[in-house]
PDB file of N, CA and C in Angstrom:
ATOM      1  N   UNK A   1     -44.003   3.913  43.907  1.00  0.00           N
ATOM      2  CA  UNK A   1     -43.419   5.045  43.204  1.00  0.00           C
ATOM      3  C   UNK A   1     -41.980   4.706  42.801  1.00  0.00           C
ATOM      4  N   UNK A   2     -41.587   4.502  41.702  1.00  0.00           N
ATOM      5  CA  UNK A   2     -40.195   4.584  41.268  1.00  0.00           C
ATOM      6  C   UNK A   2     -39.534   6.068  41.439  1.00  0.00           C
ATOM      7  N   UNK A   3     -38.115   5.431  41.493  1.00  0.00           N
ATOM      8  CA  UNK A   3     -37.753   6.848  41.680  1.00  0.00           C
ATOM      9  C   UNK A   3     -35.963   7.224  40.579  1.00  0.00           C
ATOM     10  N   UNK A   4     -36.175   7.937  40.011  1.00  0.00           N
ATOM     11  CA  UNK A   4     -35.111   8.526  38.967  1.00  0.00           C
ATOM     12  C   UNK A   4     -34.474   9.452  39.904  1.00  0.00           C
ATOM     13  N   UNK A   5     -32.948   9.407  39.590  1.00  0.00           N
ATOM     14  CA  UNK A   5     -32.610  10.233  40.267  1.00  0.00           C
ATOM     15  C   UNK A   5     -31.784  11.465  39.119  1.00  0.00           C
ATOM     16  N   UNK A   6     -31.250  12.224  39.446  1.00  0.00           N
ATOM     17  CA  UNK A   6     -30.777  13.501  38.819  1.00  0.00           C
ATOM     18  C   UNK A   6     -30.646  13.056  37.288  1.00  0.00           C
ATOM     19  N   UNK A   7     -29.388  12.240  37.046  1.00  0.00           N
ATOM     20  CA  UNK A   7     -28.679  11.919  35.857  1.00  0.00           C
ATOM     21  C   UNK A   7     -29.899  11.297  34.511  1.00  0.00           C
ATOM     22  N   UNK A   8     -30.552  10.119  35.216  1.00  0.00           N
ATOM     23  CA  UNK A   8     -31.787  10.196  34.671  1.00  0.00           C
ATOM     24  C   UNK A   8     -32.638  11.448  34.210  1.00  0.00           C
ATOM     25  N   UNK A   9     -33.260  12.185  35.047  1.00  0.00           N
ATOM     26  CA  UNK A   9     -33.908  13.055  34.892  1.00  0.00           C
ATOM     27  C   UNK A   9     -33.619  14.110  33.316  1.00  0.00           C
ATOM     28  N   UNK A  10     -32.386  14.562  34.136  1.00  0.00           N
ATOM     29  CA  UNK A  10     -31.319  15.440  33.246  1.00  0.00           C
ATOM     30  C   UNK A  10     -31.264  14.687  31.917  1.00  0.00           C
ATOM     31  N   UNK A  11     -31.084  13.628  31.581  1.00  0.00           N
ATOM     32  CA  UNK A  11     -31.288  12.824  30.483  1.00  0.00           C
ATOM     33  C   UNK A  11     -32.579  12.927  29.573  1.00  0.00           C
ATOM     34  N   UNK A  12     -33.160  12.628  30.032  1.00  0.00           N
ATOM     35  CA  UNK A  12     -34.646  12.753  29.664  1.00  0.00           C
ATOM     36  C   UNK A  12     -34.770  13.569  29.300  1.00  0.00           C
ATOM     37  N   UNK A  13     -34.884  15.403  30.081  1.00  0.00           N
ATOM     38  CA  UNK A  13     -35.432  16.638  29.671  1.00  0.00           C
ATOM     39  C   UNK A  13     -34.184  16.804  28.682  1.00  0.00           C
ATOM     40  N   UNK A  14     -32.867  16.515  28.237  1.00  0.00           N
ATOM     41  CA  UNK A  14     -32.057  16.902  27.224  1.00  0.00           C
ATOM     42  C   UNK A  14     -32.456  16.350  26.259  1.00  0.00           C
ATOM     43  N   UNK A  15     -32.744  14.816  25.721  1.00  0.00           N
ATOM     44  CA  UNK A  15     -33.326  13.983  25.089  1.00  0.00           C
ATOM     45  C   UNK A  15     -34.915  13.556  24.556  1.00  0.00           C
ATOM     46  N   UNK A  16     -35.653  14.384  25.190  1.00  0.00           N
ATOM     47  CA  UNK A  16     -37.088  14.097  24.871  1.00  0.00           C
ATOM     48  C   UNK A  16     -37.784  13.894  23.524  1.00  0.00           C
ATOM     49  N   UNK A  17     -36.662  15.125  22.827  1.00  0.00           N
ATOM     50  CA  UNK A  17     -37.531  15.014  21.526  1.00  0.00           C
ATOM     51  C   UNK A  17     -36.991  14.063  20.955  1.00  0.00           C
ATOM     52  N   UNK A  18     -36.487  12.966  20.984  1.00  0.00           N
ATOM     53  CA  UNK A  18     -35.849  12.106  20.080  1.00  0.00           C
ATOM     54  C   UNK A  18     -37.409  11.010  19.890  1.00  0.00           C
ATOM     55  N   UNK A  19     -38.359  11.216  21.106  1.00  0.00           N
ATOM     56  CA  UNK A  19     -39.380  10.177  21.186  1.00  0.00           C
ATOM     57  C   UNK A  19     -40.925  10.814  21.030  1.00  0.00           C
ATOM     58  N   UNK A  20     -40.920  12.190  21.707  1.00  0.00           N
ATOM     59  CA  UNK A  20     -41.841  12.847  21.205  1.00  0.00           C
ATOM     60  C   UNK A  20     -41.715  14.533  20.316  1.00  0.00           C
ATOM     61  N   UNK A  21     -42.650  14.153  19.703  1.00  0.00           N
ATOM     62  CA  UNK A  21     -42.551  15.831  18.681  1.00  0.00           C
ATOM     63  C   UNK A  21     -42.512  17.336  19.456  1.00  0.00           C
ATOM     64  N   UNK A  22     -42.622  17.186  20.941  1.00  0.00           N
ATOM     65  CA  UNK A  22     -42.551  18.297  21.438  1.00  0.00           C
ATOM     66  C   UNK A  22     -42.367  17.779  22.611  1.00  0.00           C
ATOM     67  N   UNK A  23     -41.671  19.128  23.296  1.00  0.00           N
ATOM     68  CA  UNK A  23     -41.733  19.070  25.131  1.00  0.00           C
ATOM     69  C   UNK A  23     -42.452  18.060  26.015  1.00  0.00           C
ATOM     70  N   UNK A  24     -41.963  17.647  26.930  1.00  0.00           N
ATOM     71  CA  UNK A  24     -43.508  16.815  27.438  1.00  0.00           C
ATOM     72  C   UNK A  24     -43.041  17.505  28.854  1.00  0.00           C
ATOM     73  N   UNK A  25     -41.676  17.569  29.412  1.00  0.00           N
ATOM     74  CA  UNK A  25     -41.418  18.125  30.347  1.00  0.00           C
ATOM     75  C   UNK A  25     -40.176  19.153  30.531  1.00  0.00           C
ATOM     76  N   UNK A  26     -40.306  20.528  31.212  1.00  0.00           N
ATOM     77  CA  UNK A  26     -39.163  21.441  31.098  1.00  0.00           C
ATOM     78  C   UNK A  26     -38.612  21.439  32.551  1.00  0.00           C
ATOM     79  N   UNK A  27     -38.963  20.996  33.751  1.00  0.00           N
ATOM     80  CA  UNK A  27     -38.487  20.990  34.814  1.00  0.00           C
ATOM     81  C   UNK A  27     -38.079  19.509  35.553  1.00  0.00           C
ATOM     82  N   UNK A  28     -37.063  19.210  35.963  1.00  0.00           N
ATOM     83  CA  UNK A  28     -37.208  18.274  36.711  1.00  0.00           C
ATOM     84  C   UNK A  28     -37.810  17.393  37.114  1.00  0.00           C
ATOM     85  N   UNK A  29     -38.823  17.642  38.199  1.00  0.00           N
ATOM     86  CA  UNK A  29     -39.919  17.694  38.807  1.00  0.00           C
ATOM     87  C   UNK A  29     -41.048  17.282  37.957  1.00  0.00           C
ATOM     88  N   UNK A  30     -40.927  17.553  36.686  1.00  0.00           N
ATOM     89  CA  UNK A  30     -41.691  17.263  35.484  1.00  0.00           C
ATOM     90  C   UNK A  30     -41.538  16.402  35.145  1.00  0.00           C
ATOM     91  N   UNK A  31     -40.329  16.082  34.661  1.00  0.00           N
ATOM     92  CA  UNK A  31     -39.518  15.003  34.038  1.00  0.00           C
ATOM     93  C   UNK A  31     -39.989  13.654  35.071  1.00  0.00           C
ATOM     94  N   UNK A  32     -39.638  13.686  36.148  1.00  0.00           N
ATOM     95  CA  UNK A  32     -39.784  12.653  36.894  1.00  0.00           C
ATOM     96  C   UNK A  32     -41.585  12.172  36.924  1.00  0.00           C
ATOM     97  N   UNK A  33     -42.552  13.281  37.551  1.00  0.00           N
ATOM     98  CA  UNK A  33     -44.195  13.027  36.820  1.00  0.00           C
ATOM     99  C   UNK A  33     -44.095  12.201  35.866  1.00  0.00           C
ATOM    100  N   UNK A  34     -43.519  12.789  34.696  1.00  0.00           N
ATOM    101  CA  UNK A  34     -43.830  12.310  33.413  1.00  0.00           C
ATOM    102  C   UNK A  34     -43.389  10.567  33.356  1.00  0.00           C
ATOM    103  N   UNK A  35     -42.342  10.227  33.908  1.00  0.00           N
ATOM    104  CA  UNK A  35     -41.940   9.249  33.436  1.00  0.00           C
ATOM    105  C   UNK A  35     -42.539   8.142  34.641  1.00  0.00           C
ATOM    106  N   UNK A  36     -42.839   8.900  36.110  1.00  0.00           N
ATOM    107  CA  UNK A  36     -43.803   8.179  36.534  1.00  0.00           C
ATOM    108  C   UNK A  36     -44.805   7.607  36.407  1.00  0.00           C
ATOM    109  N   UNK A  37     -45.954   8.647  35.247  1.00  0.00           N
ATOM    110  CA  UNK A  37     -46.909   8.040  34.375  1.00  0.00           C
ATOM    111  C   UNK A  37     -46.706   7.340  33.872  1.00  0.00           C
ATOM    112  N   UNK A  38     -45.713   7.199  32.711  1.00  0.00           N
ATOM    113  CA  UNK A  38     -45.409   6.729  31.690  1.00  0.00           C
ATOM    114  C   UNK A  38     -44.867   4.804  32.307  1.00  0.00           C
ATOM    115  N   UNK A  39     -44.364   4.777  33.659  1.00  0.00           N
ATOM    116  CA  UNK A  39     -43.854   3.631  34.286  1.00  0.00           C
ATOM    117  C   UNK A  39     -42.392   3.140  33.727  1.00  0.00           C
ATOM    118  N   UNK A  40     -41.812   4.297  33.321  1.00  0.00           N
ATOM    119  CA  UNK A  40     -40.467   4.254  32.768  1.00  0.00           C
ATOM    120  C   UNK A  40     -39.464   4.013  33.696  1.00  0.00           C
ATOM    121  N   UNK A  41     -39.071   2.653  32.931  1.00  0.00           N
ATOM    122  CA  UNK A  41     -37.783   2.025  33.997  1.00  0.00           C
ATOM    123  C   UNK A  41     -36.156   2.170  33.085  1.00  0.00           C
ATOM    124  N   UNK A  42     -35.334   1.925  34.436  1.00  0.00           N
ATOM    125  CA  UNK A  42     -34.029   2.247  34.034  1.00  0.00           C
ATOM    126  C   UNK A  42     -33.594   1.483  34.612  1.00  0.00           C
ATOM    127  N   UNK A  43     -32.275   0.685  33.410  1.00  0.00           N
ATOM    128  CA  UNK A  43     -31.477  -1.024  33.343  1.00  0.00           C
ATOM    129  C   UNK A  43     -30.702  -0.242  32.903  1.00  0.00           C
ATOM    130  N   UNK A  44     -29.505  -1.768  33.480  1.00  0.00           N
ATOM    131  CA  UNK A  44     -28.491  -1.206  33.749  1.00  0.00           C
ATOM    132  C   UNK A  44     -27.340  -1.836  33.068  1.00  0.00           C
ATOM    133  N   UNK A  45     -27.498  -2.353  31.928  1.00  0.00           N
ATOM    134  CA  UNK A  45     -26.647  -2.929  30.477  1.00  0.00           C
ATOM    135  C   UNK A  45     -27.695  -2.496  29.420  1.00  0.00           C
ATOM    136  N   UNK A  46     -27.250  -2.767  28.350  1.00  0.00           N
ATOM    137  CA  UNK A  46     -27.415  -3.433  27.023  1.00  0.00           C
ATOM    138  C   UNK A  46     -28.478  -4.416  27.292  1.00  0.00           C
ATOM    139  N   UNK A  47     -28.161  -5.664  27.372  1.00  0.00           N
ATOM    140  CA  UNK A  47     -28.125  -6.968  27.945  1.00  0.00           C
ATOM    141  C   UNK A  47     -30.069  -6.744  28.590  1.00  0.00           C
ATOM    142  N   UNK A  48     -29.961  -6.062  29.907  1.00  0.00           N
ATOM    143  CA  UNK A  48     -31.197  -5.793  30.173  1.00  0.00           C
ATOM    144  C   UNK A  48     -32.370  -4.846  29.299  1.00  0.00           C
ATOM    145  N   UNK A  49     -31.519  -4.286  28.461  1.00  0.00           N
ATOM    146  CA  UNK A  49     -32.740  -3.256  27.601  1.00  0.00           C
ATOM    147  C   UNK A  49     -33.405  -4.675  26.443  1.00  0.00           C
ATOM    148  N   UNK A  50     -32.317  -5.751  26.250  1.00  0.00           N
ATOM    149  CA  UNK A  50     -32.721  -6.845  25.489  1.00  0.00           C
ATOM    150  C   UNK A  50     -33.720  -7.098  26.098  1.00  0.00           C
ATOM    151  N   UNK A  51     -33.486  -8.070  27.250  1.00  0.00           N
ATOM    152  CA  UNK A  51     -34.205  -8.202  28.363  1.00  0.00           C
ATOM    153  C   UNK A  51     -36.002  -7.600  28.274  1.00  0.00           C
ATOM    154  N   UNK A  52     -35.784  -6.611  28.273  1.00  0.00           N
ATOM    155  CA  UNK A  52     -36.733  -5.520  29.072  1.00  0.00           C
ATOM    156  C   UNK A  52     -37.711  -6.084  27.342  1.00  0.00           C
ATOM    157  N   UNK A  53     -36.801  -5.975  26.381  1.00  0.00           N
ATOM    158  CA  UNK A  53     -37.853  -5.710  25.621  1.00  0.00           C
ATOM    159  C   UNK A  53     -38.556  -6.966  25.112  1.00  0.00           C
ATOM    160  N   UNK A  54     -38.032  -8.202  25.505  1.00  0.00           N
ATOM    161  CA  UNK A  54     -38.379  -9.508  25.178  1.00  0.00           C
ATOM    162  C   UNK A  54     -39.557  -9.817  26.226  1.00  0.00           C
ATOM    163  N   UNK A  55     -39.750  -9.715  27.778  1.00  0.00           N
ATOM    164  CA  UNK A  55     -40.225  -9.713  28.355  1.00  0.00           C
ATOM    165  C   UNK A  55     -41.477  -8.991  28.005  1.00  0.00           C
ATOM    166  N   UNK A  56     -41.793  -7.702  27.228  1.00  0.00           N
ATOM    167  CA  UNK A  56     -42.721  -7.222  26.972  1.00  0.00           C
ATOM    168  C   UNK A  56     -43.334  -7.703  25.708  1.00  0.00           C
ATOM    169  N   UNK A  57     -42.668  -8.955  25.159  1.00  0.00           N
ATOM    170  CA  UNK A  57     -43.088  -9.439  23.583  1.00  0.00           C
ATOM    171  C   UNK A  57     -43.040  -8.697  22.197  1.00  0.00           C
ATOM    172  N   UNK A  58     -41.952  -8.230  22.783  1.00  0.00           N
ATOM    173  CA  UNK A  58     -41.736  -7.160  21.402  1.00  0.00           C
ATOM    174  C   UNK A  58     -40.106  -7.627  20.590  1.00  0.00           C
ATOM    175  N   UNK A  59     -40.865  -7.876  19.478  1.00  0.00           N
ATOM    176  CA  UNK A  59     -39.319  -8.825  18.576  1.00  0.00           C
ATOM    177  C   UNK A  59     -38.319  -8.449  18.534  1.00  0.00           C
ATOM    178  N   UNK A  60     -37.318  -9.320  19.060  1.00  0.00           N
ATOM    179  CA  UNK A  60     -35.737  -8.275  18.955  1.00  0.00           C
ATOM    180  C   UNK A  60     -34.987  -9.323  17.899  1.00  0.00           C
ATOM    181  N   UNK A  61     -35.564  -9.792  17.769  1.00  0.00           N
ATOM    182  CA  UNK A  61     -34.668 -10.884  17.236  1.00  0.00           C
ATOM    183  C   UNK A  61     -34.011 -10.335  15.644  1.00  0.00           C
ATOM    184  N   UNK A  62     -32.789 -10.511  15.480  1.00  0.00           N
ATOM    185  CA  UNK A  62     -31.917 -10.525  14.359  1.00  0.00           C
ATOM    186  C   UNK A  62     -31.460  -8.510  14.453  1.00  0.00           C
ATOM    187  N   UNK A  63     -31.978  -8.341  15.564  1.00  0.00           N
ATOM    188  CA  UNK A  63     -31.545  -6.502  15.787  1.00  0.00           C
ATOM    189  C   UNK A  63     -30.569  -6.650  16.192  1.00  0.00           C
ATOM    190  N   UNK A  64     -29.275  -5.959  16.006  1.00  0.00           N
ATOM    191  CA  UNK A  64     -27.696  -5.985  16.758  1.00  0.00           C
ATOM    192  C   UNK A  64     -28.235  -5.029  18.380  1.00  0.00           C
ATOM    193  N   UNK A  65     -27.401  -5.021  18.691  1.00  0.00           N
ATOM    194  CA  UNK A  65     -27.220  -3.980  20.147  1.00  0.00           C
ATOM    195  C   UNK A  65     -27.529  -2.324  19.825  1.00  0.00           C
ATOM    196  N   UNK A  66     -26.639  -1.887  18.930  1.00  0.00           N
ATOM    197  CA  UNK A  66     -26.769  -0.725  18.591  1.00  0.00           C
ATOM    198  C   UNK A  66     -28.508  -0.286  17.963  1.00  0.00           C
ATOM    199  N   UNK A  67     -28.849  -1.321  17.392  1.00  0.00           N
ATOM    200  CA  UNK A  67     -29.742  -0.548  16.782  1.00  0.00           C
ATOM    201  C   UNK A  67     -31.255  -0.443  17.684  1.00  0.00           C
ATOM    202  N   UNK A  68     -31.226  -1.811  18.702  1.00  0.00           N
ATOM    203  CA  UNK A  68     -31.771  -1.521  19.815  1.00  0.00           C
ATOM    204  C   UNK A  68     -31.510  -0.411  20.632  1.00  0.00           C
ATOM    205  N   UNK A  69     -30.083  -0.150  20.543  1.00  0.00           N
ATOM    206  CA  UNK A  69     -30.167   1.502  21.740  1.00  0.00           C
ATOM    207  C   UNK A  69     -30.170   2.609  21.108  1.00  0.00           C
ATOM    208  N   UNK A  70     -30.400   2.571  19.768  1.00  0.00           N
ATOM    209  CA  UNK A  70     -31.131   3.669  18.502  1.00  0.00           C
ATOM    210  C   UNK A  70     -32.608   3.712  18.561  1.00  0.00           C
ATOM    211  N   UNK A  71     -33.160   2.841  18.828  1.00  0.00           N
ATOM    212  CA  UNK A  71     -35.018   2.632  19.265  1.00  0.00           C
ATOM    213  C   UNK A  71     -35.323   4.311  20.155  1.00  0.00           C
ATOM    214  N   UNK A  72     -36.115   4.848  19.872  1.00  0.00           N
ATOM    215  CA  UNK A  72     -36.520   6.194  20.008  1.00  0.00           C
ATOM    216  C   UNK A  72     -36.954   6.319  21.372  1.00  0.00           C
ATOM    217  N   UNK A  73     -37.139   4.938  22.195  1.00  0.00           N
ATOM    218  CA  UNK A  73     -38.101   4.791  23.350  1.00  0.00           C
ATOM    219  C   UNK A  73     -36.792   4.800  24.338  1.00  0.00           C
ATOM    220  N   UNK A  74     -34.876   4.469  23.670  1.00  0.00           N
ATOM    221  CA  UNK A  74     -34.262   3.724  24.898  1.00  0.00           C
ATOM    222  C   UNK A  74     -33.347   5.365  24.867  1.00  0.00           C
ATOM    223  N   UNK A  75     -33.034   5.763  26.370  1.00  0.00           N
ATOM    224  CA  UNK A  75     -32.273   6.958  26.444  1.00  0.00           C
ATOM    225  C   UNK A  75     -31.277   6.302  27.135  1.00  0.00           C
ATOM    226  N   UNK A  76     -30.084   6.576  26.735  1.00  0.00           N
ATOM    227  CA  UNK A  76     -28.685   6.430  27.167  1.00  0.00           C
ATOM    228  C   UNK A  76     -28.630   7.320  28.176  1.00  0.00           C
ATOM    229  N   UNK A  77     -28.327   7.040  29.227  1.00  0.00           N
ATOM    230  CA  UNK A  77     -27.698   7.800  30.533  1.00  0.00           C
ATOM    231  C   UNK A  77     -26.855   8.271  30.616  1.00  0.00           C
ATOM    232  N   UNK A  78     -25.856   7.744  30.149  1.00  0.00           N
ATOM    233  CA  UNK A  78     -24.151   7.928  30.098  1.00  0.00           C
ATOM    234  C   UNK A  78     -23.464   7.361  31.245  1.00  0.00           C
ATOM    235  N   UNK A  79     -24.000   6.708  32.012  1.00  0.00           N
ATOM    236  CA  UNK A  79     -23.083   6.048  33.184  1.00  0.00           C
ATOM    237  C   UNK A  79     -23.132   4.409  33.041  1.00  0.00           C
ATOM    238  N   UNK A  80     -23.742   4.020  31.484  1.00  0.00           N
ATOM    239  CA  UNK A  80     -24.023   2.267  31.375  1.00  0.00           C
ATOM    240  C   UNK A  80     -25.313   2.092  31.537  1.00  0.00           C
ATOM    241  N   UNK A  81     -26.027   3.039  32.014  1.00  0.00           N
ATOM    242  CA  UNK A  81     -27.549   3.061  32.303  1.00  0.00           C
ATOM    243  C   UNK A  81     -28.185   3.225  31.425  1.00  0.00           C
ATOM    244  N   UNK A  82     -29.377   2.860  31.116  1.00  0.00           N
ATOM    245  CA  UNK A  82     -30.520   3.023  29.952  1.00  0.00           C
ATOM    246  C   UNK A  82     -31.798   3.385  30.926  1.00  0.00           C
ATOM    247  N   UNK A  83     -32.522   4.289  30.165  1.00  0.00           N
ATOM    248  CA  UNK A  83     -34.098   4.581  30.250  1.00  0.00           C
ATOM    249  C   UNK A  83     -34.438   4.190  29.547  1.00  0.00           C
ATOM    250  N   UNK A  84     -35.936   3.613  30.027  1.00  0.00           N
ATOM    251  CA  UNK A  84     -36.864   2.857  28.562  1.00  0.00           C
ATOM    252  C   UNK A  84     -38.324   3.747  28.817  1.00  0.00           C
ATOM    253  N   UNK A  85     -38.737   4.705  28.246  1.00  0.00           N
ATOM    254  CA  UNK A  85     -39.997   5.124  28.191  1.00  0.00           C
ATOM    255  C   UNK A  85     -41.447   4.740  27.224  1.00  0.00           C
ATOM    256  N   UNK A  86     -41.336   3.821  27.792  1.00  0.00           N
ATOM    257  CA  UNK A  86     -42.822   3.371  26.652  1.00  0.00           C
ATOM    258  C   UNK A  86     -44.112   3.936  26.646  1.00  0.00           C
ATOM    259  N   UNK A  87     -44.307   4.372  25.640  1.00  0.00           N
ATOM    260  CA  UNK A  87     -45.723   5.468  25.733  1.00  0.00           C
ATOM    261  C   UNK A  87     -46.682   4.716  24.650  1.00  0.00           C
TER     262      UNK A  87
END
């Protein structure tokens, strides 16, 4: 079981619709389910969201930084942290 803690969470349920067309979770408790399904991990640069996404074979190549942490899947934390929810 991974485990998200508040700031994550809180992230997510503020941010959701940026990745899906509606709600997926309104509580906490939800939020965390959800992203448990989903096997959504959270890195802790830039650097690792590169990382994260090369490892899964998905082309980054000639993308700057920014436009990788514009990708609909990566949620900014605000503490340097990234969520990556891949659905």
């Amino acid at each position: 079981m991974r485990e998200y803690d508040t700031d994550v969470l809180e992230c997510f349920l503020e941010n959701q619709l940026q990745l899906f067309p509606r709600r997926v979770a309104e509580t906490l408790e939800e939020a965390e389910d959800f992203l448990e399904e989903c096997m959504a991990v959270v890195v802790n640069s830039v650097e690792e969201v590169i990382e994260y996404f090369e490892d899964e074979g998905i082309d980054m190549e000639g993308a700057m930084d920014d436009e990788i942490l514009d990708a609909d899947e990566v949620f900014d934390v605000g503490d340097g942290r990234y969520l990556i929810v891949q659905v």
